[in-house]
ModelCIF file with pLDDT and N, C-alpha, C, O atoms, coordinates in Angstrom:
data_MODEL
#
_entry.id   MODEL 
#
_entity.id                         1 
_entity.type                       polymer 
_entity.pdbx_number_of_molecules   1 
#
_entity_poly.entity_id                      1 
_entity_poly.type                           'polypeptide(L)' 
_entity_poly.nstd_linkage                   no 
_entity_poly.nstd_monomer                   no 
_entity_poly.pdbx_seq_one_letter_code       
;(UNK)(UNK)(UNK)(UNK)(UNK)(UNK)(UNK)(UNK)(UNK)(UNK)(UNK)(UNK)(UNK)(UNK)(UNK)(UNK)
(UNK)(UNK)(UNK)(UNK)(UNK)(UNK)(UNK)(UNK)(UNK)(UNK)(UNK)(UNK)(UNK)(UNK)(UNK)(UNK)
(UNK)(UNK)(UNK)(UNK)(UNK)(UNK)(UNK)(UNK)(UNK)(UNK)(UNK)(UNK)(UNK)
;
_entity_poly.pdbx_seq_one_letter_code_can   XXXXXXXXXXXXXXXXXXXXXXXXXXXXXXXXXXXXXXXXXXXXX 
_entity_poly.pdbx_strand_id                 A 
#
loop_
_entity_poly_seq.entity_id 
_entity_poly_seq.num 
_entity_poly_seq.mon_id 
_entity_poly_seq.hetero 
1 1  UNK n 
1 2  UNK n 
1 3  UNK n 
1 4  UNK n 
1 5  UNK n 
1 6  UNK n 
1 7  UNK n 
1 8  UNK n 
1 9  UNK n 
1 10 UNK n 
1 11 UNK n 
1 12 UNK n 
1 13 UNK n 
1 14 UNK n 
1 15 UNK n 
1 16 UNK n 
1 17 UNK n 
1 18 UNK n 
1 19 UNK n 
1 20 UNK n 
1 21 UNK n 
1 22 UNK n 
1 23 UNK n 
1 24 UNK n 
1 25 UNK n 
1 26 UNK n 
1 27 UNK n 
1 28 UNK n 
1 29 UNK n 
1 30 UNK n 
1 31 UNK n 
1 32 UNK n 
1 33 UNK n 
1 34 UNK n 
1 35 UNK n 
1 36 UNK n 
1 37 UNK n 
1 38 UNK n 
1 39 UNK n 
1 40 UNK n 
1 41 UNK n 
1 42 UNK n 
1 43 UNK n 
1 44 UNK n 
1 45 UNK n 
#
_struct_asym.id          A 
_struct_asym.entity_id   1 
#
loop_
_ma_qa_metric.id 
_ma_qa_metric.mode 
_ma_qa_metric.name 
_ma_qa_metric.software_group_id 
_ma_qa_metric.type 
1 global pLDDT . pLDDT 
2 local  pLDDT . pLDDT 
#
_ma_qa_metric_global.metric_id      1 
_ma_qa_metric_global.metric_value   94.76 
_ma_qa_metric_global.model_id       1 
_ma_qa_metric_global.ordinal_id     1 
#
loop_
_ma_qa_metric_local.label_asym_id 
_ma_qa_metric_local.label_comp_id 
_ma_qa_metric_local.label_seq_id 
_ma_qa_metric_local.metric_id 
_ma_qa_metric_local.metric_value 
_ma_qa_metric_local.model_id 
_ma_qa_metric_local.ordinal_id 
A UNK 1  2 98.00 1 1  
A UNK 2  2 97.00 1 2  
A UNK 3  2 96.00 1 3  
A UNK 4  2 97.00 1 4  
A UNK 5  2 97.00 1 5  
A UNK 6  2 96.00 1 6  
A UNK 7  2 96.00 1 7  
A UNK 8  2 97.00 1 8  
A UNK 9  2 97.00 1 9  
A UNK 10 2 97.00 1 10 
A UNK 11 2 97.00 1 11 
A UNK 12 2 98.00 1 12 
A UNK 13 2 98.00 1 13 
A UNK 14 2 97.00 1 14 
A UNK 15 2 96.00 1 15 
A UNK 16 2 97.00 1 16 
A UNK 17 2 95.00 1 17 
A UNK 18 2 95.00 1 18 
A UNK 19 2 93.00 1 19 
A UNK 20 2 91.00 1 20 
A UNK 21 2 89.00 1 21 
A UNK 22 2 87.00 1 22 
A UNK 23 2 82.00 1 23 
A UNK 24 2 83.00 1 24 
A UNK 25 2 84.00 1 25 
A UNK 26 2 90.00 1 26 
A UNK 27 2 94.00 1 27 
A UNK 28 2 96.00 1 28 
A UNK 29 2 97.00 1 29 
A UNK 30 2 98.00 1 30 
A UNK 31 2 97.00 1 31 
A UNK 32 2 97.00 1 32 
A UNK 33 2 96.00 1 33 
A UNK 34 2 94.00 1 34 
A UNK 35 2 94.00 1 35 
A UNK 36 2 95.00 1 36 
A UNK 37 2 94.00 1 37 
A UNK 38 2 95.00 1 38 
A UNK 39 2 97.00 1 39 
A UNK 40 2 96.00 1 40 
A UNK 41 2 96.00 1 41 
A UNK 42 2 97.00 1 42 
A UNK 43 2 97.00 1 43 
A UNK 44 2 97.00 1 44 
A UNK 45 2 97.00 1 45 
#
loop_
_atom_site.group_PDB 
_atom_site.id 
_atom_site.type_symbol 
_atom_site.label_atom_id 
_atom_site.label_alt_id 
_atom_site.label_comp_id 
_atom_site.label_asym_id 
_atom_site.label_entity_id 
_atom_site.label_seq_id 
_atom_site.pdbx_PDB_ins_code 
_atom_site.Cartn_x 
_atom_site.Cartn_y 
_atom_site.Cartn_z 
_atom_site.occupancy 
_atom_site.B_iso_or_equiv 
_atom_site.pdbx_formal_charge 
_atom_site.auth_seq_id 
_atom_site.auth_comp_id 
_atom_site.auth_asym_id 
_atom_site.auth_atom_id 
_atom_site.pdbx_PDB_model_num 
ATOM 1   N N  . UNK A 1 1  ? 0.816   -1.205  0.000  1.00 98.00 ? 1  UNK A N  1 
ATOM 2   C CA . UNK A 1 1  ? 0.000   0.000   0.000  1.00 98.00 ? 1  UNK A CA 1 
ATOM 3   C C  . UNK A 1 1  ? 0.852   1.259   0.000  1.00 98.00 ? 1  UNK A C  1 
ATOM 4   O O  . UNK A 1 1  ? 1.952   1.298   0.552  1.00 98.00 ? 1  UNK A O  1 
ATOM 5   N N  . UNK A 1 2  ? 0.234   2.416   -0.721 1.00 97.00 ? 2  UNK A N  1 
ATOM 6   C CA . UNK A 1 2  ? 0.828   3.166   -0.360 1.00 97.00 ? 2  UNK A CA 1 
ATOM 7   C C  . UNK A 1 2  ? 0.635   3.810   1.253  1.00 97.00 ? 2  UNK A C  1 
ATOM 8   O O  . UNK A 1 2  ? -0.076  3.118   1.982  1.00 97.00 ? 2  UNK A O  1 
ATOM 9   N N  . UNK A 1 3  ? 1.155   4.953   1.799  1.00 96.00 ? 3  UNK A N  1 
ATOM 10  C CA . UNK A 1 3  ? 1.367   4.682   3.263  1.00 96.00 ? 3  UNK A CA 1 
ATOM 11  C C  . UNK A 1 3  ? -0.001  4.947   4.138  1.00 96.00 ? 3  UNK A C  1 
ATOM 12  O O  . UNK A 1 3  ? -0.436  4.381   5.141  1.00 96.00 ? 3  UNK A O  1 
ATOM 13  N N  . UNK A 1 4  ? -0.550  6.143   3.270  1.00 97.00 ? 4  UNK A N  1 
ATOM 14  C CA . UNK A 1 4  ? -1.513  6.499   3.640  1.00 97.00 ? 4  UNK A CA 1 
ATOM 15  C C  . UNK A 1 4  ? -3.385  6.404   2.495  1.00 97.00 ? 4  UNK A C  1 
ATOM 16  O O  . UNK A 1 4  ? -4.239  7.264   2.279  1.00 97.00 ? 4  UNK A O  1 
ATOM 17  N N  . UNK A 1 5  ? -3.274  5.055   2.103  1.00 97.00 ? 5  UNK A N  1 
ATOM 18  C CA . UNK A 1 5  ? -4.097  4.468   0.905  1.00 97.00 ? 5  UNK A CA 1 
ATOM 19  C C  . UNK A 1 5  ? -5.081  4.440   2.167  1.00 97.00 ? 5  UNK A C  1 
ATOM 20  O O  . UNK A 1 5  ? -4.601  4.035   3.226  1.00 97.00 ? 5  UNK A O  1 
ATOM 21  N N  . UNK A 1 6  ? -6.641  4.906   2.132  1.00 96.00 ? 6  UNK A N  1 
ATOM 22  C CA . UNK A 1 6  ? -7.105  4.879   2.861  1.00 96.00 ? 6  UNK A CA 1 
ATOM 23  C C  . UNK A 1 6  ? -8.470  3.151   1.928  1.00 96.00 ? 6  UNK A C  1 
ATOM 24  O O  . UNK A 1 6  ? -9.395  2.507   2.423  1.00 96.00 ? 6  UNK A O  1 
ATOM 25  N N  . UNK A 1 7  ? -7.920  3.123   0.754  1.00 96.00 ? 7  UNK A N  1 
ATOM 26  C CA . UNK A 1 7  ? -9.129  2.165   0.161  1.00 96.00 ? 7  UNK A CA 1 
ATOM 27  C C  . UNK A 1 7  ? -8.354  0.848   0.152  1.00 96.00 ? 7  UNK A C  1 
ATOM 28  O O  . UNK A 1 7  ? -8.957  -0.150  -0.242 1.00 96.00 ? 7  UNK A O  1 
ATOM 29  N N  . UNK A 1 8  ? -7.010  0.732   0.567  1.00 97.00 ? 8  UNK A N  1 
ATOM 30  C CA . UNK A 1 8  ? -6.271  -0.269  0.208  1.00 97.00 ? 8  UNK A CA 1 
ATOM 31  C C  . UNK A 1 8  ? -6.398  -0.831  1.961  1.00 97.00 ? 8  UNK A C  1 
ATOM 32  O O  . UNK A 1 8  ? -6.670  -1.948  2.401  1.00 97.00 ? 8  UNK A O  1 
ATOM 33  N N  . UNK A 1 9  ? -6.137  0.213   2.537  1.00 97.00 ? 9  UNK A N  1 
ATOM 34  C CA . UNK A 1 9  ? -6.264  0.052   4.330  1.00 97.00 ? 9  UNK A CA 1 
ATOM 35  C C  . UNK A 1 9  ? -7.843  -0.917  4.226  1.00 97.00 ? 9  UNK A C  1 
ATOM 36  O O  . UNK A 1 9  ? -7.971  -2.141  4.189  1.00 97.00 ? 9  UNK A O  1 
ATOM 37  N N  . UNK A 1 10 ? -8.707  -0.040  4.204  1.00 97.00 ? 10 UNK A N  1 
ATOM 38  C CA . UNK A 1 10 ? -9.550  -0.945  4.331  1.00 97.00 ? 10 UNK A CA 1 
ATOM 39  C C  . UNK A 1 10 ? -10.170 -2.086  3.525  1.00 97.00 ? 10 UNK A C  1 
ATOM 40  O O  . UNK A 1 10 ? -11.308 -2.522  3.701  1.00 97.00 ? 10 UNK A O  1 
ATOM 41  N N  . UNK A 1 11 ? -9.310  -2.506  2.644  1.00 97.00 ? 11 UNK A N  1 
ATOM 42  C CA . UNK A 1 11 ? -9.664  -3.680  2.025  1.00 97.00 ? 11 UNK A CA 1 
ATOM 43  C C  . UNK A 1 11 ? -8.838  -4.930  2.586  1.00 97.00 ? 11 UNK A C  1 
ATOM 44  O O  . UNK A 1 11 ? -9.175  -6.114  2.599  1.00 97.00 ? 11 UNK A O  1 
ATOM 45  N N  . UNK A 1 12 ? -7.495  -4.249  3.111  1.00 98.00 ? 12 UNK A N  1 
ATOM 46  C CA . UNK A 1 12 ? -7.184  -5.240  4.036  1.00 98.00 ? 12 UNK A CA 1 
ATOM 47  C C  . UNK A 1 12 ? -7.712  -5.712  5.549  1.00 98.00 ? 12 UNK A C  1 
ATOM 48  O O  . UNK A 1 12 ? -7.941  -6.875  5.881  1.00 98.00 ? 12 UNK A O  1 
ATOM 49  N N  . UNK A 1 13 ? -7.822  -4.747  6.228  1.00 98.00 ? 13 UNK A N  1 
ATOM 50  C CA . UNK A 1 13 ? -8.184  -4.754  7.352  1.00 98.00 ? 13 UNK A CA 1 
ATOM 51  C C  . UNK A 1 13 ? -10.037 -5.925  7.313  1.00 98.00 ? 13 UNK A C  1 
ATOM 52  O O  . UNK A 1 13 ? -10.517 -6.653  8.182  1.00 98.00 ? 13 UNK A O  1 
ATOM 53  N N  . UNK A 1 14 ? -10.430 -5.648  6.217  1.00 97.00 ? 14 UNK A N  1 
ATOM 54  C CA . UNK A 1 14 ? -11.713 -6.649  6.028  1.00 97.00 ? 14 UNK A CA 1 
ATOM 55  C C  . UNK A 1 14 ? -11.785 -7.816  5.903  1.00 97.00 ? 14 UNK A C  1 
ATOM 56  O O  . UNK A 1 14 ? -12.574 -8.601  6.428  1.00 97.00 ? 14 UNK A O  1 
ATOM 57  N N  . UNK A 1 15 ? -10.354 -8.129  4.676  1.00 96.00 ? 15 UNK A N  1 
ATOM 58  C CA . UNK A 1 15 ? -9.756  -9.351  3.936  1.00 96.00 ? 15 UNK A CA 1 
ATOM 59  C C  . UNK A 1 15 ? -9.465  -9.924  5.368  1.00 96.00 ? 15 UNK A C  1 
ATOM 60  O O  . UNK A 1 15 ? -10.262 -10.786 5.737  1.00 96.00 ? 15 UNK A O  1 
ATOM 61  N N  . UNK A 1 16 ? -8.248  -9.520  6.417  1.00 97.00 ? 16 UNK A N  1 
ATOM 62  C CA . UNK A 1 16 ? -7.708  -9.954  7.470  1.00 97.00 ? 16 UNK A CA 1 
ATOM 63  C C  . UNK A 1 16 ? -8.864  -10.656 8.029  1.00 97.00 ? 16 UNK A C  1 
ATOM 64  O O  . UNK A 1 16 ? -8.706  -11.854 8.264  1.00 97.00 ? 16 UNK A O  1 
ATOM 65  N N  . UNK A 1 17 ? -10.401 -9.931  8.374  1.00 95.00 ? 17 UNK A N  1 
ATOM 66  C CA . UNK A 1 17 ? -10.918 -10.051 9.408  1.00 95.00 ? 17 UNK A CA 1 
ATOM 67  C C  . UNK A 1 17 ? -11.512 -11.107 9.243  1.00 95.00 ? 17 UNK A C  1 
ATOM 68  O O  . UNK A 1 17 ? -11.702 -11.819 10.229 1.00 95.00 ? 17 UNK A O  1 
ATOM 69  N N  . UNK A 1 18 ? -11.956 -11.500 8.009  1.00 95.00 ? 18 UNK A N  1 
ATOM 70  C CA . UNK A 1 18 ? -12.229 -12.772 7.625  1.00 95.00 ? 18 UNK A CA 1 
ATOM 71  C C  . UNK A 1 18 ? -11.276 -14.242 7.426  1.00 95.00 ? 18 UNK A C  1 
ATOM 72  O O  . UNK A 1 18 ? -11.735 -15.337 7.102  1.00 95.00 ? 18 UNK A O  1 
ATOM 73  N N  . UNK A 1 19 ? -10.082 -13.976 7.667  1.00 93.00 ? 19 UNK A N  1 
ATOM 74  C CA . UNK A 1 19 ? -9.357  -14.950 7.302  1.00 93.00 ? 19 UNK A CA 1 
ATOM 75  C C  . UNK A 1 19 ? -9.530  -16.492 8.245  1.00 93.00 ? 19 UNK A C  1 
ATOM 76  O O  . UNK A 1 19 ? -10.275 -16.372 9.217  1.00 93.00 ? 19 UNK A O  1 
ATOM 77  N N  . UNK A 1 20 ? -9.057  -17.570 8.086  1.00 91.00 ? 20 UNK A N  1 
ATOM 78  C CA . UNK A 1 20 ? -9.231  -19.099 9.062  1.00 91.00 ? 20 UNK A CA 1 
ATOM 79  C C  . UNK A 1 20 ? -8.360  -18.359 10.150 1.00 91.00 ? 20 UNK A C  1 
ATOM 80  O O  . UNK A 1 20 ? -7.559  -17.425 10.119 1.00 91.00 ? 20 UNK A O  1 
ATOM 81  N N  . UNK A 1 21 ? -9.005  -19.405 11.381 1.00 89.00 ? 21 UNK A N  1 
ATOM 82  C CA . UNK A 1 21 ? -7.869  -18.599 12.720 1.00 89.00 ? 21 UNK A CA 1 
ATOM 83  C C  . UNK A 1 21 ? -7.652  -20.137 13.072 1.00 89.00 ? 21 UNK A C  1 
ATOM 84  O O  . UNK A 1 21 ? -6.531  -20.493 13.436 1.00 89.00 ? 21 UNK A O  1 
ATOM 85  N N  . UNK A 1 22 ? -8.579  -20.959 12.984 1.00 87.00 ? 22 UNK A N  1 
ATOM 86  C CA . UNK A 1 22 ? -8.781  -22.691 13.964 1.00 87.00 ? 22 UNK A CA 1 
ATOM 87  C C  . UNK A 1 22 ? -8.182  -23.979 12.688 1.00 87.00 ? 22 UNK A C  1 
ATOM 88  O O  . UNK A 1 22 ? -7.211  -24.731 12.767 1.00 87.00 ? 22 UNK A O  1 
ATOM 89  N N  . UNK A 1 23 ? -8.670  -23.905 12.159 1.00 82.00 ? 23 UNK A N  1 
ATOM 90  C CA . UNK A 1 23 ? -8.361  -25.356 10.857 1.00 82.00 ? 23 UNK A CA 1 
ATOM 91  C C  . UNK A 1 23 ? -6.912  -24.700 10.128 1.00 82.00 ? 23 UNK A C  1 
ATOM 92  O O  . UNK A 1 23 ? -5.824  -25.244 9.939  1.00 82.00 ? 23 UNK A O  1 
ATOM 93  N N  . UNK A 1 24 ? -7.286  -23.596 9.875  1.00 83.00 ? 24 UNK A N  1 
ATOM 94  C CA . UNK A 1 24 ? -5.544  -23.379 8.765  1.00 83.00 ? 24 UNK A CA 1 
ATOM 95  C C  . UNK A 1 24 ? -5.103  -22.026 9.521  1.00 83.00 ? 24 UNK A C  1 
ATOM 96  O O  . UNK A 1 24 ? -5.400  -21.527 10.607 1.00 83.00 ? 24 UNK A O  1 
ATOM 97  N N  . UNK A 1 25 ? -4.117  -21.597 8.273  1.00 84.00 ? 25 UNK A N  1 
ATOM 98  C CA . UNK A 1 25 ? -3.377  -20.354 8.877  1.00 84.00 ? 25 UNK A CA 1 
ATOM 99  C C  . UNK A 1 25 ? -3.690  -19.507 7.539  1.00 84.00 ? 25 UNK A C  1 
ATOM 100 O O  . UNK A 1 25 ? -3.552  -20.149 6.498  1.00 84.00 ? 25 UNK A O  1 
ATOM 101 N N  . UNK A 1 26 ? -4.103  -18.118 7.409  1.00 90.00 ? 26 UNK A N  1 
ATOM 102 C CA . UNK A 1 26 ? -3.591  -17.532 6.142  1.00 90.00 ? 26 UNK A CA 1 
ATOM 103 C C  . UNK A 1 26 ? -2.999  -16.404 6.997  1.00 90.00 ? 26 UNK A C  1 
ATOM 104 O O  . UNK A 1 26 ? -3.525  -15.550 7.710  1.00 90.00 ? 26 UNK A O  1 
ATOM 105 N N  . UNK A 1 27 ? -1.868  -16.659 6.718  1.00 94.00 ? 27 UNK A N  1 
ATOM 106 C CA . UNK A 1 27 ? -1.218  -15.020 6.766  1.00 94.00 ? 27 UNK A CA 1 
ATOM 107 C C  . UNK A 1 27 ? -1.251  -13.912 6.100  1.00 94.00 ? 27 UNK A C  1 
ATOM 108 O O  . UNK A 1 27 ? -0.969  -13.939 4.901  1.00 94.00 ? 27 UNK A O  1 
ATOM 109 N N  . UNK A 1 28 ? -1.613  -12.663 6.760  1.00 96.00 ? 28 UNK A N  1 
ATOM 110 C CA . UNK A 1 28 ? -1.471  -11.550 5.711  1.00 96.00 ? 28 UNK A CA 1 
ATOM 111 C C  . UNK A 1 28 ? -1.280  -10.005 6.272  1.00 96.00 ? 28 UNK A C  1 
ATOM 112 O O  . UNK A 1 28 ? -1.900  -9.158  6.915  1.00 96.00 ? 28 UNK A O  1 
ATOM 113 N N  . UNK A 1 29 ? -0.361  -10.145 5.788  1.00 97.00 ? 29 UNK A N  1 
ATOM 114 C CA . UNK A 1 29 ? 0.512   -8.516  5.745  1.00 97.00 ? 29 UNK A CA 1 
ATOM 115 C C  . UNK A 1 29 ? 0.051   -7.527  5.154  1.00 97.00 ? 29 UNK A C  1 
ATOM 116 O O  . UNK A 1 29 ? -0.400  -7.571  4.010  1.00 97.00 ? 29 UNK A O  1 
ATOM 117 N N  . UNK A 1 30 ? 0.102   -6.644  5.778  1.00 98.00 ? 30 UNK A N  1 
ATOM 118 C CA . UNK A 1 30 ? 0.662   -4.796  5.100  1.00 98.00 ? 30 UNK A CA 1 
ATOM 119 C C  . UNK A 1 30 ? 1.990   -4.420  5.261  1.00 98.00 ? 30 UNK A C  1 
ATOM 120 O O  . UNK A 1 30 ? 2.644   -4.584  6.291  1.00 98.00 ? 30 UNK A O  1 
ATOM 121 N N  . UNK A 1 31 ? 2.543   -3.698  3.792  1.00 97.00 ? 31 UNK A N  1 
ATOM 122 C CA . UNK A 1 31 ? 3.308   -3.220  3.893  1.00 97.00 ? 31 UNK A CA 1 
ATOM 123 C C  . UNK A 1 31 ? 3.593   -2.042  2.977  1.00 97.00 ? 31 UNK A C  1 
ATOM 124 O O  . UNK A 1 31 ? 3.080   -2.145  1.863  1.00 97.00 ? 31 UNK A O  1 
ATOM 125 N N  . UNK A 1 32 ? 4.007   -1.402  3.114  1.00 97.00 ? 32 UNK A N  1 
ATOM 126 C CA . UNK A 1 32 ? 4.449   0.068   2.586  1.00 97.00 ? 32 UNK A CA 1 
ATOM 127 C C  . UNK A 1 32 ? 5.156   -0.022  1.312  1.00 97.00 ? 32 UNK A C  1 
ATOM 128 O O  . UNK A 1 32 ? 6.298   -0.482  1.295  1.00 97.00 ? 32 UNK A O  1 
ATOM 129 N N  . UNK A 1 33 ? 4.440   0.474   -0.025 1.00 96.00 ? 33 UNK A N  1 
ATOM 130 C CA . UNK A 1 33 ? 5.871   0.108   -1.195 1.00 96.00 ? 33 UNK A CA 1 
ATOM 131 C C  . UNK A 1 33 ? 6.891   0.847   -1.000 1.00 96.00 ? 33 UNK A C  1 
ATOM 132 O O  . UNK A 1 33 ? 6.485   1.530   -1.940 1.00 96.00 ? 33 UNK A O  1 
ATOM 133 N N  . UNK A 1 34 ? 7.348   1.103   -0.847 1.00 94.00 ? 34 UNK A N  1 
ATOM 134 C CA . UNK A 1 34 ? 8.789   1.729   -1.236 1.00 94.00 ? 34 UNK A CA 1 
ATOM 135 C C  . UNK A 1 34 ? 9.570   1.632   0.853  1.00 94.00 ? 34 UNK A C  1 
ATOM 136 O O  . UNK A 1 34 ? 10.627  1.117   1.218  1.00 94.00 ? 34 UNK A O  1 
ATOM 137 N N  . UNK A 1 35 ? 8.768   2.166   1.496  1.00 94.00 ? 35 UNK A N  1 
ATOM 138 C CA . UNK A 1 35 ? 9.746   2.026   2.818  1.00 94.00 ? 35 UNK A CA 1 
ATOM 139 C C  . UNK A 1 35 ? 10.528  1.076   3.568  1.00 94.00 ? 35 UNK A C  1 
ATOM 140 O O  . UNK A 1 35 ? 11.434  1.332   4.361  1.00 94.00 ? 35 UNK A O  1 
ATOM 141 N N  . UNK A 1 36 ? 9.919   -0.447  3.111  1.00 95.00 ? 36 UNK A N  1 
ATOM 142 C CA . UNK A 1 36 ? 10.088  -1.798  3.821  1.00 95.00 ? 36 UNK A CA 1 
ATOM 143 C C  . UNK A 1 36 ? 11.438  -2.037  3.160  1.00 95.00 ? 36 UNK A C  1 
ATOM 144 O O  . UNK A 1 36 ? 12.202  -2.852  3.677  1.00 95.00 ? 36 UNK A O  1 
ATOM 145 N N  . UNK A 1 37 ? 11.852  -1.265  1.851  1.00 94.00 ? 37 UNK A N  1 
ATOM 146 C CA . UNK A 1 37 ? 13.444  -1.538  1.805  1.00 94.00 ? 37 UNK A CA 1 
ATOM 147 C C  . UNK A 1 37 ? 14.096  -1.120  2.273  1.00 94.00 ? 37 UNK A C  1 
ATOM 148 O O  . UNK A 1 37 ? 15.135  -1.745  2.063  1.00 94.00 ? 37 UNK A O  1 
ATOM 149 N N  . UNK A 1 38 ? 14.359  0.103   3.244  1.00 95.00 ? 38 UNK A N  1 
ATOM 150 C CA . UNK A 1 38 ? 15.374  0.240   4.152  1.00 95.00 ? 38 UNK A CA 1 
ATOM 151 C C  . UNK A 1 38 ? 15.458  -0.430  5.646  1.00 95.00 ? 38 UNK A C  1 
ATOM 152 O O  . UNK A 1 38 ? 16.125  0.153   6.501  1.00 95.00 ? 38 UNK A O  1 
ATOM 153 N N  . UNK A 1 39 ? 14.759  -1.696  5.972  1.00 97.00 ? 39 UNK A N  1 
ATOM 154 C CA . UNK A 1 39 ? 14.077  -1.974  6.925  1.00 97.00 ? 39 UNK A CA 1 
ATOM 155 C C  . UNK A 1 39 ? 15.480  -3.290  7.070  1.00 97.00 ? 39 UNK A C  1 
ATOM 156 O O  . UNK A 1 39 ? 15.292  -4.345  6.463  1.00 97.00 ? 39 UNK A O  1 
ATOM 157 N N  . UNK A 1 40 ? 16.410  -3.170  7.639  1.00 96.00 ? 40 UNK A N  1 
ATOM 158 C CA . UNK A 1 40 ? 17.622  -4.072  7.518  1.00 96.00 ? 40 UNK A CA 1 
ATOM 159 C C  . UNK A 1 40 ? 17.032  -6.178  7.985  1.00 96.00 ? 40 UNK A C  1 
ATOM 160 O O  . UNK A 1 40 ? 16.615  -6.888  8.900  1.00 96.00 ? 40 UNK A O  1 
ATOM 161 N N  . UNK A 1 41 ? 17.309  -6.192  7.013  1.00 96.00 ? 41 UNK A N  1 
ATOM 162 C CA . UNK A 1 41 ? 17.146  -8.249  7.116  1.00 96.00 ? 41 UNK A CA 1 
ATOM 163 C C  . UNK A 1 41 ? 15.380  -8.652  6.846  1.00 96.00 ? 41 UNK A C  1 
ATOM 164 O O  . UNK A 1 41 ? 15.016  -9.828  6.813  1.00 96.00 ? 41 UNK A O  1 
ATOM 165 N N  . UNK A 1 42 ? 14.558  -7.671  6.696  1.00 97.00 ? 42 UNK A N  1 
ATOM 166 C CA . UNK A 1 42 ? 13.470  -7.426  6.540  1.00 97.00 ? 42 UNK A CA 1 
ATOM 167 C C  . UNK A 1 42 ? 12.838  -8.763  6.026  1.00 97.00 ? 42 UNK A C  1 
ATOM 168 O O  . UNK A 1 42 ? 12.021  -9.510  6.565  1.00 97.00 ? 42 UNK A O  1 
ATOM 169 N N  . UNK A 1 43 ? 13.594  -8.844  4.583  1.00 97.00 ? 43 UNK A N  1 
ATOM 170 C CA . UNK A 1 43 ? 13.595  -9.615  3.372  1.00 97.00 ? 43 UNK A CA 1 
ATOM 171 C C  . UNK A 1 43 ? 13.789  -11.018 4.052  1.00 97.00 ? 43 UNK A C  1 
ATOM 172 O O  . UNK A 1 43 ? 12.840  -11.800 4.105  1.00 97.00 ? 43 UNK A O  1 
ATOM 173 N N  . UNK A 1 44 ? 14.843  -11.290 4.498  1.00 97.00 ? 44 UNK A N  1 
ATOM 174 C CA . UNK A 1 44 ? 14.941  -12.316 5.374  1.00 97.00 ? 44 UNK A CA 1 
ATOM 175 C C  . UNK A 1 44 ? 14.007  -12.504 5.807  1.00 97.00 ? 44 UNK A C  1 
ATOM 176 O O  . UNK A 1 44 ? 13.228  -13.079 5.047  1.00 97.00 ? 44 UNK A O  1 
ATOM 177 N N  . UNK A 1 45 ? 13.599  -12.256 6.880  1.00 97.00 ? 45 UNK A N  1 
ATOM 178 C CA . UNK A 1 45 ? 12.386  -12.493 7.721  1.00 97.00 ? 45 UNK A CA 1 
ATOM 179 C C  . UNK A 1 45 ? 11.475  -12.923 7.055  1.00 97.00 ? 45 UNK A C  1 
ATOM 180 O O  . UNK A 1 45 ? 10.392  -13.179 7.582  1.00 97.00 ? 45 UNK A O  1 
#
């Protein structure tokens, strides 16, 4: 997203709220385009 996407915010925050919590896992992130590259080992992680 960009940092302050207010339609992207809440399409995640909805997507999230629905996700499996008991039978599976979906993981899902936000992240910032362009800032998460100065974020050292980030990528790693």
């Amino acid at each position: 997203t960009k940092p302050n996407s207010l339609r992207d915010c809440i399409w995640f925050w909805n997507c999230r709220a629905l996700r499996p919590l008991t039978f599976d896992r979906l993981p899902i992130h936000l992240v910032p385009d362009v800032e998460h590259e100065d974020w050292v080992d980030f990528d790693r992680q």
